[in-house]
N, C-alpha and C. Protein backbone atom coordinates (compact mmCIF):
# COMPACT_ATOMS: atom_id res chain seq x y z
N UNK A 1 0.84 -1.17 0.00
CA UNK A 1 0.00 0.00 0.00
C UNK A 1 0.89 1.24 0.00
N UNK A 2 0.56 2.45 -1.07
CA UNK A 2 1.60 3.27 -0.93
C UNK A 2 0.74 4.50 0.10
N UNK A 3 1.94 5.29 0.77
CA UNK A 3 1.50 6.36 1.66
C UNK A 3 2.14 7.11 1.39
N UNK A 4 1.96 8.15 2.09
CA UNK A 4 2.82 9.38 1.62
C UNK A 4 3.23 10.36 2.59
N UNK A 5 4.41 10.90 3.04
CA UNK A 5 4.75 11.00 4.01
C UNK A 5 6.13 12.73 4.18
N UNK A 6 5.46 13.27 4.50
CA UNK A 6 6.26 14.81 4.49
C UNK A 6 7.71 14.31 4.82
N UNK A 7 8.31 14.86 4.20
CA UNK A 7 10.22 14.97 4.24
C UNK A 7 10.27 15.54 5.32
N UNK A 8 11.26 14.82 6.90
CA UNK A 8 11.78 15.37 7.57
C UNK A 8 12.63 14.52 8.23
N UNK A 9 13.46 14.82 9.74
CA UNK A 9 14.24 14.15 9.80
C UNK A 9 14.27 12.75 10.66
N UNK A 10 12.67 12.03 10.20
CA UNK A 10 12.65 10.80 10.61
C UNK A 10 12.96 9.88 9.14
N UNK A 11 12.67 10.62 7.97
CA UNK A 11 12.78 10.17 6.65
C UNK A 11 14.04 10.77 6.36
N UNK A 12 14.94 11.11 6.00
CA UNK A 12 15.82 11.87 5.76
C UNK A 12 16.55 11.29 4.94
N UNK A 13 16.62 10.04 5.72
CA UNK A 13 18.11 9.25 5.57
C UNK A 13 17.67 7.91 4.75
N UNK A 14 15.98 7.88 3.91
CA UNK A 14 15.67 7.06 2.94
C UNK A 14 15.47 7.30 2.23
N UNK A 15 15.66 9.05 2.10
CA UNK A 15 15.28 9.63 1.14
C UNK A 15 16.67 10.01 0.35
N UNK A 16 17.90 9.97 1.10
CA UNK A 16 19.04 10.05 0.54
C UNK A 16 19.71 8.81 -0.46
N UNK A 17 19.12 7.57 0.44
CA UNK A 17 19.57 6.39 -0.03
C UNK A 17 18.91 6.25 -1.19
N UNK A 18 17.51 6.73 -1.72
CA UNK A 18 16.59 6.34 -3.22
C UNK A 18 17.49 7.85 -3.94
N UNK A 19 17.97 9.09 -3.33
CA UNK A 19 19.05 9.90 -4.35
C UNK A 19 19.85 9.43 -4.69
N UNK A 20 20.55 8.31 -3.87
CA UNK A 20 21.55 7.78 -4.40
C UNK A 20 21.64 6.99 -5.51
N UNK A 21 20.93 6.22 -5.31
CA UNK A 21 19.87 4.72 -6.08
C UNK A 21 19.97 5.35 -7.51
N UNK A 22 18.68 6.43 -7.52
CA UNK A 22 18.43 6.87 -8.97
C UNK A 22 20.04 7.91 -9.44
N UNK A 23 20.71 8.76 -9.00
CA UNK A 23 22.18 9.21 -9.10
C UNK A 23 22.63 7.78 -10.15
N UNK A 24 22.83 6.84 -9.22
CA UNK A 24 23.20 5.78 -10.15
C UNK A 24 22.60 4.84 -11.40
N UNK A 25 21.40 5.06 -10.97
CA UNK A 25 20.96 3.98 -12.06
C UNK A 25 20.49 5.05 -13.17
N UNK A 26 20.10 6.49 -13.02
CA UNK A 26 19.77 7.57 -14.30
C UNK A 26 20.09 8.94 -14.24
N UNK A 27 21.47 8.72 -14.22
CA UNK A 27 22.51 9.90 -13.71
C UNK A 27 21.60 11.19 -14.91
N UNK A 28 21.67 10.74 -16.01
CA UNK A 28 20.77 12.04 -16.98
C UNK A 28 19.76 12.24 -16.71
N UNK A 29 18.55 11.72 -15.49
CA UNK A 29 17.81 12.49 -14.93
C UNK A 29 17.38 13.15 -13.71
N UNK A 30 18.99 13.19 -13.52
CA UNK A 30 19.10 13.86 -12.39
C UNK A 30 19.48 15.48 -12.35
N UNK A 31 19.10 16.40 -11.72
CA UNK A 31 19.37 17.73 -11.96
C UNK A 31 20.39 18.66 -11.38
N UNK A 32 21.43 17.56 -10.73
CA UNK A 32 22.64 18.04 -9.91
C UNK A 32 23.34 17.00 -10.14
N UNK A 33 24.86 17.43 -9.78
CA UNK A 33 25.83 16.55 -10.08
C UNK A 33 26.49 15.55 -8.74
N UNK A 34 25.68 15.94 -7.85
CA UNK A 34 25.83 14.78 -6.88
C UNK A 34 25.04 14.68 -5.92
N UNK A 35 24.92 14.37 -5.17
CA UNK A 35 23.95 14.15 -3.72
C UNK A 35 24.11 14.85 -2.86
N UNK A 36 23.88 16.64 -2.09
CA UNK A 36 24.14 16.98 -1.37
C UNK A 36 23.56 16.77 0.24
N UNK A 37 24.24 16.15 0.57
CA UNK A 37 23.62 15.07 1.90
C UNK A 37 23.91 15.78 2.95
N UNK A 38 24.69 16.98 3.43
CA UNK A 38 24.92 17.87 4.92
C UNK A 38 23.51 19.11 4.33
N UNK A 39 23.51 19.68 3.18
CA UNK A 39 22.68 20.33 2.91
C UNK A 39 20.97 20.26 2.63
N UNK A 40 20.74 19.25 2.38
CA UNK A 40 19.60 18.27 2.78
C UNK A 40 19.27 18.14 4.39
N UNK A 41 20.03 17.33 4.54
CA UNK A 41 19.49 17.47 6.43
C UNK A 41 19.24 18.86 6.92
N UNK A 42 20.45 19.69 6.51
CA UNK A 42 20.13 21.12 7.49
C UNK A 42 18.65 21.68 7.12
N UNK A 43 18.44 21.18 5.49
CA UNK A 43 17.70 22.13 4.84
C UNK A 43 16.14 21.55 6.17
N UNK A 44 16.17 20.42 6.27
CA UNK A 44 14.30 19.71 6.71
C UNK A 44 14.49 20.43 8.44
N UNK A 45 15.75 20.84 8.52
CA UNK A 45 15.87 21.20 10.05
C UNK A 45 15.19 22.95 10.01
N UNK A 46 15.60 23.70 8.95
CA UNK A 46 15.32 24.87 8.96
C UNK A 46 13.92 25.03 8.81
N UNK A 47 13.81 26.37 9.73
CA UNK A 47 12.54 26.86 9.88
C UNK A 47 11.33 27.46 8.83
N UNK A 48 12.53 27.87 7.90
CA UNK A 48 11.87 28.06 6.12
C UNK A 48 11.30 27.11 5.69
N UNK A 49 11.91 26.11 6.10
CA UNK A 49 11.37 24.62 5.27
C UNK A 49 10.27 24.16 5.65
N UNK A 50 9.91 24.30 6.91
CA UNK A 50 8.28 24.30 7.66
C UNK A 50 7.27 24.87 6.69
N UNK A 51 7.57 25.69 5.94
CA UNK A 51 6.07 26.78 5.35
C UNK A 51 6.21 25.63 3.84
N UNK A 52 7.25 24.73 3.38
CA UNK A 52 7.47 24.49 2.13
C UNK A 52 7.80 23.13 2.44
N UNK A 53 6.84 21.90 1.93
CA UNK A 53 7.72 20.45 2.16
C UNK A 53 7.11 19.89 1.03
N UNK A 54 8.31 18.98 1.44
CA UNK A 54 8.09 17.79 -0.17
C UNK A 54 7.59 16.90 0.60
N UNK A 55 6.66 16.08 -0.13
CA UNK A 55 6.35 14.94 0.27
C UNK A 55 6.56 13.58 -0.69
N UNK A 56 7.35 12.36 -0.04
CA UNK A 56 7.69 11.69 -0.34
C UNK A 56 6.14 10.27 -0.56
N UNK A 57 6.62 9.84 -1.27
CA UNK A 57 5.87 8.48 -1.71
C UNK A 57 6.62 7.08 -1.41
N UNK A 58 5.96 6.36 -0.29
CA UNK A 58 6.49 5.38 -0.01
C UNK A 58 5.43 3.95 0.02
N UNK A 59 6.24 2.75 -0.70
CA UNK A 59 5.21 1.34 -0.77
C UNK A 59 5.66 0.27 0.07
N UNK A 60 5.12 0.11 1.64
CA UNK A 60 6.59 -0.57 2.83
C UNK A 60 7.64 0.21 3.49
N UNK A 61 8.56 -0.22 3.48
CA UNK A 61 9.48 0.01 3.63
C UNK A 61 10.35 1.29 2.94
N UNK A 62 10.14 1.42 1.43
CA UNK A 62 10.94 1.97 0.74
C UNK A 62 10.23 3.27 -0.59
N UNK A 63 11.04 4.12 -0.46
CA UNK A 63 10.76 4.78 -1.21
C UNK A 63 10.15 4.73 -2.43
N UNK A 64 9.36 5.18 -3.12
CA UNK A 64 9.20 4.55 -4.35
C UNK A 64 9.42 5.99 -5.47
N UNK A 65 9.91 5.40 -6.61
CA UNK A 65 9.70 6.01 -7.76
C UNK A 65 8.95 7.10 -8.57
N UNK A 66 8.73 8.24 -7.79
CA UNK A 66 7.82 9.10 -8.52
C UNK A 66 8.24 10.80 -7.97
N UNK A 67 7.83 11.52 -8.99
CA UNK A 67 8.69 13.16 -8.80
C UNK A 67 8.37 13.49 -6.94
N UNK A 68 9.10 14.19 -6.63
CA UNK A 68 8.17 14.90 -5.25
C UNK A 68 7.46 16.07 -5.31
N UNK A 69 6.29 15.46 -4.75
CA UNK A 69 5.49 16.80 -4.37
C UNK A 69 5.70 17.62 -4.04
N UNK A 70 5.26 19.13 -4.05
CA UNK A 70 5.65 19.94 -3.44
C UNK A 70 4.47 20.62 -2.83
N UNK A 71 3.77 21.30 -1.75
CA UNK A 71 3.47 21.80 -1.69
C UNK A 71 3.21 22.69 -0.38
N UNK A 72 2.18 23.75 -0.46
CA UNK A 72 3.12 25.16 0.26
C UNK A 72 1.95 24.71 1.44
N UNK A 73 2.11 24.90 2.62
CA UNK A 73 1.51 25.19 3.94
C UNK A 73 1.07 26.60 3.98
N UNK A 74 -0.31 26.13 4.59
CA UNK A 74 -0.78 27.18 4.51
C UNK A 74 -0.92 27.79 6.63
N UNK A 75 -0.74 29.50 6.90
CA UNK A 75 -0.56 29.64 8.14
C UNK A 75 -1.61 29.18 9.04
């Protein structure tokens, strides 16, 4: 069953491992040239990032395959 689940820092670190995953397996559709993994964490820690989250798509255990959502919180 897939769910779906706001980026923060209980997900963080499965969400790096499926950057990595796709980095490797479809480096040309990726939109940076590597995985920035200290800048990621800080970013779900900052207080900016509260008004703005991605939400991830997960089936089990693991991430699955599809763009991230984005969308804005409202106050």
């Amino acid at each position: 069953m897939l769910r779906i689940e706001r980026l923060d820092e209980n997900n963080v670190e499965s969400y790096l491992r499926y950057l990595h995953q796709a980095m490797t397996l479809e480096p040309q559709m990726m939109t940076a040239e590597a995985v920035d993994e200290d800048g990621i964490r800080a970013r779900v820690r900052d207080p900016f990032y509260q008004k703005t989250t991605s939400l991830l798509a997960f089936e089990g255990a693991e991430l699955q395959e599809m763009p991230l959502l984005r969308k804005t919180l409202k106050d």
